[in-house]
Each structure stands twice: as C-alpha cells, then as structure tokens.
Protein backbone atom coordinates (compact mmCIF):
# COMPACT_ATOMS: atom_id res chain seq x y z
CA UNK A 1 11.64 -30.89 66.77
CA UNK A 2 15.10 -32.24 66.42
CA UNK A 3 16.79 -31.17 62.99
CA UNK A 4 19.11 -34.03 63.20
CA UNK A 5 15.97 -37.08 63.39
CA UNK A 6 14.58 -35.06 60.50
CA UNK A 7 17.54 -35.65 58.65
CA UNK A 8 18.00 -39.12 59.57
CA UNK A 9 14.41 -40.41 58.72
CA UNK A 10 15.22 -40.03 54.95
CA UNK A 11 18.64 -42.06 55.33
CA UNK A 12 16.76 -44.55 57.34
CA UNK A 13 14.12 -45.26 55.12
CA UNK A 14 16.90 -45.50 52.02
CA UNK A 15 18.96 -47.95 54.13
CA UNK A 16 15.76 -50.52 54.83
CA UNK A 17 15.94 -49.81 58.83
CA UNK A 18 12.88 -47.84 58.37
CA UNK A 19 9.45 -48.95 56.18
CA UNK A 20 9.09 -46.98 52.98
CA UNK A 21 5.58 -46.03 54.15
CA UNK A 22 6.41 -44.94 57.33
CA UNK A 23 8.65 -42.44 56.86
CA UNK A 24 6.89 -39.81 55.03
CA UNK A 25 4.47 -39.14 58.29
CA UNK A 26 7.58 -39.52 60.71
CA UNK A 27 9.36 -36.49 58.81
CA UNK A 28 6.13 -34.64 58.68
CA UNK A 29 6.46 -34.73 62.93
CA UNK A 30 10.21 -34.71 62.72
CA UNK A 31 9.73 -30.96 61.19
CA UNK A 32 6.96 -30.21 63.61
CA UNK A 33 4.50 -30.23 60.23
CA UNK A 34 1.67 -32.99 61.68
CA UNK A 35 1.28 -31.81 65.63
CA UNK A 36 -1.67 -32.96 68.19
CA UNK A 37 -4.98 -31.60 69.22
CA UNK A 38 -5.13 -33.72 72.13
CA UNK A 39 -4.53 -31.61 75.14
CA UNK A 40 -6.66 -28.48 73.65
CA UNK A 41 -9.72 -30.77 72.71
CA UNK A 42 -9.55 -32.10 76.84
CA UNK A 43 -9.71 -28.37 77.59
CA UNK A 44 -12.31 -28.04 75.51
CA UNK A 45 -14.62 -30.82 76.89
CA UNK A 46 -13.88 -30.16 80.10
CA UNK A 47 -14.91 -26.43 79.41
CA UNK A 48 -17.73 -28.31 78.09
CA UNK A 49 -19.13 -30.23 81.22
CA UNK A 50 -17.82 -27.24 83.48
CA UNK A 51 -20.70 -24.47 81.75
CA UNK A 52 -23.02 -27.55 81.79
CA UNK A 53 -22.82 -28.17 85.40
CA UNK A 54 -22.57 -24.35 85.96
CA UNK A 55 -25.94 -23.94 84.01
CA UNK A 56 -27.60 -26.67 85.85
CA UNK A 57 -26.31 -25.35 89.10
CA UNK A 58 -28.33 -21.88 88.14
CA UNK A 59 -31.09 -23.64 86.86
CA UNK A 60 -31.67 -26.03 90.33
CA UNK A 61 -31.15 -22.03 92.34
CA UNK A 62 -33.54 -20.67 90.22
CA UNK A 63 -36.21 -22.95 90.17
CA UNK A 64 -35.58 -24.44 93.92
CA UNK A 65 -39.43 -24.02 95.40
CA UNK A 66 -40.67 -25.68 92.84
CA UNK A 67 -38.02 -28.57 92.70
CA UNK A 68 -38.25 -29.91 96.22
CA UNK A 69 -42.25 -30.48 96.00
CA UNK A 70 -41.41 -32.64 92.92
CA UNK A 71 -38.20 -34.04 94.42
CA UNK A 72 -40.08 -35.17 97.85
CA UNK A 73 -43.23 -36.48 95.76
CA UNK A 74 -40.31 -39.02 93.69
CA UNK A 75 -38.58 -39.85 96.64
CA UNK A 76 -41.38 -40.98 98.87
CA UNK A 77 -42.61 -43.09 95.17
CA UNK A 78 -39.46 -44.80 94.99
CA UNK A 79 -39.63 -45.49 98.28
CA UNK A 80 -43.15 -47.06 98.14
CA UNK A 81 -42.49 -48.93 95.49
CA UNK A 82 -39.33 -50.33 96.74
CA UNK A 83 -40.86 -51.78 99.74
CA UNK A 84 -43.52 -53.43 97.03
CA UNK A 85 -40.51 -55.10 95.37
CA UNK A 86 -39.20 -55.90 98.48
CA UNK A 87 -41.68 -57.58 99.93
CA UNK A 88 -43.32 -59.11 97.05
CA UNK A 89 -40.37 -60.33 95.77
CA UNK A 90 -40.84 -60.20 92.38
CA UNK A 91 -41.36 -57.00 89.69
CA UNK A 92 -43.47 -58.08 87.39
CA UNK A 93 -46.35 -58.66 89.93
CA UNK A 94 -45.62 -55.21 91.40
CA UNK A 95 -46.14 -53.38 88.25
CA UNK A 96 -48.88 -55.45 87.82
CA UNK A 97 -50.61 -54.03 91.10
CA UNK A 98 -52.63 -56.94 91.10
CA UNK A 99 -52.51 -59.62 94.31
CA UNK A 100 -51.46 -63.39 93.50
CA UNK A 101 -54.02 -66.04 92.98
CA UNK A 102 -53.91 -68.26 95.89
CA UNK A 103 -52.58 -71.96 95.17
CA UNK A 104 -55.11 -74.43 95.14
C-alpha cells in the first residue's frame, strides 16, 4: 500500500492516537504483509455450485425416461394428498387415513 501510512502507524501508536495493540496488524496491511482471501474464496464457491448444477443438469439428461415416470407418480401424490388436507382440514387425521368418529 501507501509507504507513507506505513510509516505513520508507528508514530501514531507512540503518540497515544493509535491503541498499542492495534497497530502491529495495521502495519502488517500498511506493507501489504496480511491481504484478503475474500474475493478468490467467492470464486471458488461459486465455481462450486456452478459444476454442481452442471452435474445435476447431466445427470436429469441422462437419466430423463426414467425421471418423468417417478416425477408424474409424486406429483399426482402430492396432489392427492393435498386435496385430503384440504378438505379434511386437519393433518393429523389425514396421515391417519382413518375417518372421524361421528359426535354423539
């Protein structure tokens, strides 16, 4: 970085305006010593999720005729047992799969 703020952390720290404690790791980024990871560990991660989404994207074109059968059987379950909920009103009777007793 700037030669001149690595020079005056040192001064600063001697004349009280800066915390005795806090100095040593300012020079240490004054002099470019201590730097960040930050932006290459986003790359990273978002290399990450991008060969992750590529891989499933392969995976779904690869194994497509045998996918939908299974994706059509869950959808038309869900959809079932929706409507149970729905009209029943409450979950723990639909999971039950058992009709209310009738009040007396």
């Amino acid at each position: 970085m700037n030669p001149d703020v690595a020079q005056a952390i040192p001064d600063m720290a001697r004349c009280g305006i800066l915390e005795e404690e806090k100095a040593p790791r300012l020079l240490r980024i004054a002099r470019g010593e201590l730097v960040s990871f930050r932006q290459e560990i986003r790359l990273l991660f978002y290399l990450g999720v991008l060969l992750t989404a590529a891989g499933a994207g392969l995976l779904v074109k690869q194994n497509y005729q045998h996918i939908v059968p299974l994706a059509v059987a869950l959808v038309v379950g869900i959809g079932a047992l929706w409507r149970r909920v729905r009209r029943r009103g409450r979950l723990g009777r639909v999971l039950a799969f058992t009709d209310p007793e009738p009040p007396n």
